[in-house]
N, C-alpha and C. Protein backbone atom coordinates (compact mmCIF):
# COMPACT_ATOMS: atom_id res chain seq x y z
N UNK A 1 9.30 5.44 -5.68
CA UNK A 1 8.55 6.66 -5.53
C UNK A 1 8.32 6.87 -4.04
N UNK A 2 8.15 7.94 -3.24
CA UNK A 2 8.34 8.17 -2.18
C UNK A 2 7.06 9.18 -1.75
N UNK A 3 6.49 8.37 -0.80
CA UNK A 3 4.62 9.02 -0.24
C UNK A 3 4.89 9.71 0.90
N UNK A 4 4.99 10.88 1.20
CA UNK A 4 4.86 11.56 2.50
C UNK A 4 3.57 12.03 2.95
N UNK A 5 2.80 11.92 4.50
CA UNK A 5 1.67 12.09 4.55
C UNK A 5 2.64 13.18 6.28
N UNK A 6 2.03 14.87 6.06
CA UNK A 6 1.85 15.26 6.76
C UNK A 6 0.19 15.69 7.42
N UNK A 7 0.02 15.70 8.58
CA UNK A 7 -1.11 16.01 9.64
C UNK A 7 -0.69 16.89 10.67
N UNK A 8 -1.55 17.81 10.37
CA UNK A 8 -2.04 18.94 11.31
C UNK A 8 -2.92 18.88 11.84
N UNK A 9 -3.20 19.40 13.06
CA UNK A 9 -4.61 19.93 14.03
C UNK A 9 -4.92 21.20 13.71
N UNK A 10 -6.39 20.84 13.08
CA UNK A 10 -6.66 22.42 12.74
C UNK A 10 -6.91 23.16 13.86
N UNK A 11 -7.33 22.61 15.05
CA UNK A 11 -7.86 23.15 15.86
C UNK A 11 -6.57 23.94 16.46
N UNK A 12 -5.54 23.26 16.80
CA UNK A 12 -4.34 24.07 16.97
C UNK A 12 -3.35 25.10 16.63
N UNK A 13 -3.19 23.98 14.98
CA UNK A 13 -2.36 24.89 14.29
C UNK A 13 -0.99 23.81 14.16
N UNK A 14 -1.18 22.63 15.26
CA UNK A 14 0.15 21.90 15.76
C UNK A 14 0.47 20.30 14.75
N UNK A 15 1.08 20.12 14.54
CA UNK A 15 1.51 18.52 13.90
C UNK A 15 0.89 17.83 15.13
N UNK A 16 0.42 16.74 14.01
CA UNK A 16 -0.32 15.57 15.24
C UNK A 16 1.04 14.47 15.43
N UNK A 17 1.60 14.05 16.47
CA UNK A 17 2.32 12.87 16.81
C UNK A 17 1.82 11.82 17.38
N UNK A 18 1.95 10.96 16.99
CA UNK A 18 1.73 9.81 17.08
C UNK A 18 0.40 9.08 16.46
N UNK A 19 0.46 9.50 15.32
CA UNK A 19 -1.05 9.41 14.59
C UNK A 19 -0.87 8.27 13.67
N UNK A 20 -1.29 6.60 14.27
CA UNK A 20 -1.12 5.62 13.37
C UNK A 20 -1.81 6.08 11.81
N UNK A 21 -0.91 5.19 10.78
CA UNK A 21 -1.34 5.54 9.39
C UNK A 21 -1.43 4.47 8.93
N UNK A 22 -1.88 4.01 7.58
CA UNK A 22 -2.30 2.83 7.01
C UNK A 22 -2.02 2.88 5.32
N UNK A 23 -0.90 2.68 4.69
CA UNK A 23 -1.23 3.25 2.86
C UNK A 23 -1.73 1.14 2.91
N UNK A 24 -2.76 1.39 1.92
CA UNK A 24 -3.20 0.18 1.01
C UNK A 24 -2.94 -0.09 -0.36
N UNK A 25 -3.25 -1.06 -1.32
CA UNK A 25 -3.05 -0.59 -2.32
C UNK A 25 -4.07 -2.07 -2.75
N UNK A 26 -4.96 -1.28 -4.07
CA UNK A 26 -6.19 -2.52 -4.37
C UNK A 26 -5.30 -3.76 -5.55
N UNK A 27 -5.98 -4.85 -4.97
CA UNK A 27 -5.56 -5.59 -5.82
C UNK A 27 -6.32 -7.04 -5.39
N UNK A 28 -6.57 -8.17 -6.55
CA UNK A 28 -6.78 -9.45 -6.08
C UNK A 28 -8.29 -9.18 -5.71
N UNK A 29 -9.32 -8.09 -6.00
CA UNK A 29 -10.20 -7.72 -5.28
C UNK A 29 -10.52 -7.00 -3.81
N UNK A 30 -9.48 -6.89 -2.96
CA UNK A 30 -9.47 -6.26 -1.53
C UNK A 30 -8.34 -5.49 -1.77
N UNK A 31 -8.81 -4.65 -0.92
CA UNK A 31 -7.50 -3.61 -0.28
C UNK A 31 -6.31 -4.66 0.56
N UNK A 32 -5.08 -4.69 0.05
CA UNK A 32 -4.01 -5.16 0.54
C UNK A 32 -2.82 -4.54 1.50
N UNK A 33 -2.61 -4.59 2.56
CA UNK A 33 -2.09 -3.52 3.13
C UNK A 33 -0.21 -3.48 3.22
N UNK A 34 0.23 -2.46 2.25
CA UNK A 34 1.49 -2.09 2.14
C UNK A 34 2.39 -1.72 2.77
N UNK A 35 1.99 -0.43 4.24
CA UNK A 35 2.57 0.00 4.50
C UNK A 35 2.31 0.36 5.74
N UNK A 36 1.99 0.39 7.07
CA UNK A 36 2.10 1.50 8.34
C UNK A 36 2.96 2.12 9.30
N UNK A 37 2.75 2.61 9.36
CA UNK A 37 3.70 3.79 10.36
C UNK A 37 2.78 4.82 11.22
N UNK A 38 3.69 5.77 11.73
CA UNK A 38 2.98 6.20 13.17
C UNK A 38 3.98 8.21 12.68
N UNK A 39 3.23 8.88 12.69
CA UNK A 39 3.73 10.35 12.80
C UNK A 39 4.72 10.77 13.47
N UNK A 40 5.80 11.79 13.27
CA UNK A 40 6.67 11.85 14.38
C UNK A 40 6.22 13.46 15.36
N UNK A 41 6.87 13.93 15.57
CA UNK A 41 6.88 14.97 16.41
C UNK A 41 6.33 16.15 15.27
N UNK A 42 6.72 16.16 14.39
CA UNK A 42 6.30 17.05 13.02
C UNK A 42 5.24 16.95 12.47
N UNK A 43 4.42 15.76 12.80
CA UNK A 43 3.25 15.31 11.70
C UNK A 43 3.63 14.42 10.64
N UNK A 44 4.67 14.01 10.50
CA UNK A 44 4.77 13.61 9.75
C UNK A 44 5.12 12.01 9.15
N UNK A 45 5.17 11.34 8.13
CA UNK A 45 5.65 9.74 7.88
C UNK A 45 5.39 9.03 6.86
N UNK A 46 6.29 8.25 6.03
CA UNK A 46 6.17 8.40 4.79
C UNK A 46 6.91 6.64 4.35
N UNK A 47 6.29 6.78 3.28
CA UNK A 47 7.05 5.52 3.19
C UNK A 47 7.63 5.52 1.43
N UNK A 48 8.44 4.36 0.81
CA UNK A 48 8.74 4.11 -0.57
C UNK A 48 7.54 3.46 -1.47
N UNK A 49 6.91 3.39 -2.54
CA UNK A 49 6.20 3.19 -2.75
C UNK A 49 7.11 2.42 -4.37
N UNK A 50 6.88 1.60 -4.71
CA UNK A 50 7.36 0.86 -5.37
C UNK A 50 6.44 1.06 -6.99
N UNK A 51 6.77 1.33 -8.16
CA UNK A 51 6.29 1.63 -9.46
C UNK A 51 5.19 0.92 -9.47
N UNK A 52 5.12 -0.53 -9.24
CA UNK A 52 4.07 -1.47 -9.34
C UNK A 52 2.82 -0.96 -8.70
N UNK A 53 2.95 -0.64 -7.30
CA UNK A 53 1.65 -0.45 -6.48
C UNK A 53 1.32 1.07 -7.11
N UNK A 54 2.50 1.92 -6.94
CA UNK A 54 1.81 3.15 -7.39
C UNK A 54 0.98 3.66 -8.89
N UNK A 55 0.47 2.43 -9.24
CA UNK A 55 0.17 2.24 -10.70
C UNK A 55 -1.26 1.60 -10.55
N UNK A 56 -1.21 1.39 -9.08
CA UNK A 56 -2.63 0.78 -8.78
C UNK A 56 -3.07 1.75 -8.10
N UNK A 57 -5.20 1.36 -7.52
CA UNK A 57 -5.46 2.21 -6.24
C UNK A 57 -4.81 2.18 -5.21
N UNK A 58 -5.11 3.12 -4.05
CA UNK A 58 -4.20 3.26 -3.12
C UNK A 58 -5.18 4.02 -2.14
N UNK A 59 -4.66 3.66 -0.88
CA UNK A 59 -5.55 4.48 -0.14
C UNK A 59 -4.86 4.72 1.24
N UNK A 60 -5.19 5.97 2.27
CA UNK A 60 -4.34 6.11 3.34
C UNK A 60 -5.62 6.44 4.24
N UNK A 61 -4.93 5.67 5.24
CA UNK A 61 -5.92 5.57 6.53
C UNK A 61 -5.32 6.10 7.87
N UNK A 62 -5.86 7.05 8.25
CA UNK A 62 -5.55 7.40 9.73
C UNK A 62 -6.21 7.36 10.57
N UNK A 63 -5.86 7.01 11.70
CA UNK A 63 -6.75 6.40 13.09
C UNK A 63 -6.85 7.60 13.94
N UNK A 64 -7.55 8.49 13.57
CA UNK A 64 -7.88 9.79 14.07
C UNK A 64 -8.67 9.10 15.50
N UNK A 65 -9.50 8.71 15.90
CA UNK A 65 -9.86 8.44 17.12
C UNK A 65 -9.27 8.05 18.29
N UNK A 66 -7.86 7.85 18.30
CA UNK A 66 -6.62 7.28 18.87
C UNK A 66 -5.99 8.71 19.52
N UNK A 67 -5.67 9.28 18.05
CA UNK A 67 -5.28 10.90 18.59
C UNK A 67 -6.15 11.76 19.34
N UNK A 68 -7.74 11.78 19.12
CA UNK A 68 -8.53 12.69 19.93
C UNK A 68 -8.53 12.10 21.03
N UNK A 69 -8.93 10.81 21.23
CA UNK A 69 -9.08 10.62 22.96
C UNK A 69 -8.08 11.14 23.84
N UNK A 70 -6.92 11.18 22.91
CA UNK A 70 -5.92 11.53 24.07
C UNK A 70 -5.74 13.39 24.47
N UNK A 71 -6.63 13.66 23.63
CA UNK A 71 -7.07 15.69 24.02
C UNK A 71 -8.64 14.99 24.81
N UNK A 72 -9.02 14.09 25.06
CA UNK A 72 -10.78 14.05 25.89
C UNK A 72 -11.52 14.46 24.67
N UNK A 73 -11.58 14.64 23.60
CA UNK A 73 -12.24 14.71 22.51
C UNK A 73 -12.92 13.36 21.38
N UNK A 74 -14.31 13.24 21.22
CA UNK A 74 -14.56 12.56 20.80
C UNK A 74 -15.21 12.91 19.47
N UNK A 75 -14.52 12.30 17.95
CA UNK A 75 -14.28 12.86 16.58
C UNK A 75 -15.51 12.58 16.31
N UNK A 76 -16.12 13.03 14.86
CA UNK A 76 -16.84 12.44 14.32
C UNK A 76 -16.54 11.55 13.56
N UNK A 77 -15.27 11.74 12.91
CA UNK A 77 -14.82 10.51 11.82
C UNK A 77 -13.73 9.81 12.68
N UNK A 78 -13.88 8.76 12.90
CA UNK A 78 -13.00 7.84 13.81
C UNK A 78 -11.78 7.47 13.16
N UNK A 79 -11.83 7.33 12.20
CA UNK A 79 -10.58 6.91 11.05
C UNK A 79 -11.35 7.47 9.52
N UNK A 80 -10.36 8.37 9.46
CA UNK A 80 -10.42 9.24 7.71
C UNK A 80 -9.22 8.00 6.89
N UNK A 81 -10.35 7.84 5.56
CA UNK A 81 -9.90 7.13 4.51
C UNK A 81 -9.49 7.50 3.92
N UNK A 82 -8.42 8.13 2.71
CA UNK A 82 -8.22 8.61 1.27
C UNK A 82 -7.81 8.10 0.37
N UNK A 83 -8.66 7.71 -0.61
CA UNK A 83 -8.38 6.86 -1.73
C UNK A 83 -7.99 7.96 -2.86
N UNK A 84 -6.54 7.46 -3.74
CA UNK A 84 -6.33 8.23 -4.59
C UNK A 84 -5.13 7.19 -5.75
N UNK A 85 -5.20 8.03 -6.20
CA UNK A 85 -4.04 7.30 -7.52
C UNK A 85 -2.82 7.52 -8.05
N UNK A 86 -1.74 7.62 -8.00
CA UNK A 86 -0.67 7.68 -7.90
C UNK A 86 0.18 8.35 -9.74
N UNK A 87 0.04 7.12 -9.93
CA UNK A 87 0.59 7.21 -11.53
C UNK A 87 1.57 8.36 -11.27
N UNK A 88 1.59 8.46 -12.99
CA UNK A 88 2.84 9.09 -13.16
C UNK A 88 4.25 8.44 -13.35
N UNK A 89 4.97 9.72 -13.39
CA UNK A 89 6.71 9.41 -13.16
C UNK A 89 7.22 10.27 -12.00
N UNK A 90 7.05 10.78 -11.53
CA UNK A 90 7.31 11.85 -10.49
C UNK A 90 7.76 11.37 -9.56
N UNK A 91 9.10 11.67 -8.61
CA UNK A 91 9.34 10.56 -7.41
C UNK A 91 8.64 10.82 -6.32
N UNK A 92 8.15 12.02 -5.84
CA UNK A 92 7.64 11.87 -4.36
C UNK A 92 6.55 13.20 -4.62
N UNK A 93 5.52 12.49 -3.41
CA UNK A 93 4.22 12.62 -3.86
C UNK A 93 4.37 13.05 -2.03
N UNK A 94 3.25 14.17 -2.24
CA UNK A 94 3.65 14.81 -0.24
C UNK A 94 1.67 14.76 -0.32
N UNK A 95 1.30 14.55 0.75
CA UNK A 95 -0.44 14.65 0.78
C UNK A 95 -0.31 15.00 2.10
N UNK A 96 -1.10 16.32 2.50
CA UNK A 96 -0.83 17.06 3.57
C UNK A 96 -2.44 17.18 3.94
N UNK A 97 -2.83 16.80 5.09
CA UNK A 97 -3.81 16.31 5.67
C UNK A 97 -3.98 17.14 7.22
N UNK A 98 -5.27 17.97 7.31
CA UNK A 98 -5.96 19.08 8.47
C UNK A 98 -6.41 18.06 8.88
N UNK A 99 -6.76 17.24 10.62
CA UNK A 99 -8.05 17.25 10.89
C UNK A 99 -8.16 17.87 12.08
N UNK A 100 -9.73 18.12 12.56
CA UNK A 100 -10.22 18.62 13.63
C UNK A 100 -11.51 17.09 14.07
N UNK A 101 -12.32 17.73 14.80
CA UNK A 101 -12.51 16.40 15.25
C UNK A 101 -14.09 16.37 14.66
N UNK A 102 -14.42 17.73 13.81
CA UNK A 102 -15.53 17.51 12.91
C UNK A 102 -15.48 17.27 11.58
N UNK A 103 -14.13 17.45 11.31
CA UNK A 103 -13.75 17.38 9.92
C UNK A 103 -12.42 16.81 9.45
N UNK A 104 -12.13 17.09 8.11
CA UNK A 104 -10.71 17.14 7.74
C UNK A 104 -10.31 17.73 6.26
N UNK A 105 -9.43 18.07 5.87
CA UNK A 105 -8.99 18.75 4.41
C UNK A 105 -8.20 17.79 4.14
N UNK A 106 -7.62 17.90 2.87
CA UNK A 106 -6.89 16.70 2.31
C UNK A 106 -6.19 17.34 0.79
N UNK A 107 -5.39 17.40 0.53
CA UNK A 107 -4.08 17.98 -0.94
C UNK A 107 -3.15 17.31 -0.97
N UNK A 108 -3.05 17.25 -2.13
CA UNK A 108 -2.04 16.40 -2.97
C UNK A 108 -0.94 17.60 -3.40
N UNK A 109 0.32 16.98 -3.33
CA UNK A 109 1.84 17.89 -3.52
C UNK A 109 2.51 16.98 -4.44
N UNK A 110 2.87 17.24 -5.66
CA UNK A 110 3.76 16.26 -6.50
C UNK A 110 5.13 16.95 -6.64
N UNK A 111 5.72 16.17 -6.24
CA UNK A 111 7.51 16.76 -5.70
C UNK A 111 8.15 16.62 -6.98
């Protein structure tokens, strides 16, 4: 199954690059970490997600405070969490993600 996480600047309008990401997935009692990667020029980065994990919780983390310093902007949310659940049969799952540096939006796309 295949997770794409695009990010935008609301404040812009622009794809964020270079925006470390984090997918987890719960298990054993803790969050276990599956997957990271870094945005490209588009906003965008994605990884395979394997039947097993996507059958568990899951959660995606972006290090939004990394990206604002580098506009001189200091966020309120330093790193946005999103915990969500996968299931299904569907192969690719797109979660398209606004932030600004007071907020953020967050939607789910099942491909």
């Amino acid at each position: 199954m295949r997770l794409d996480v695009s990010v935008t600047d609301g404040t812009t309008g622009h794809p964020v690059d270079g925006l470390p990401v984090r997918l987890e997935r719960f298990g054993l009692d803790r969050w276990q970490q599956v997957w990271n990667g870094i945005t490209d020029g588009e906003g965008r980065s994605g990884c395979t997600v394997d039947r097993e994990d996507a059958q568990r919780p899951l959660q995606l983390t972006l290090e939004t405070d990394r990206y604002f310093a580098t506009l001189g902007v200091r966020p309120f949310y330093s790193r946005i969490t999103v915990s969500f659940a996968l299931g299904g049969t569907l192969d690719r799952h797109e979660v398209p993600i606004v932030i600004n540096p007071g907020g953020y939006t967050v939607h789910s796309v099942r491909i």
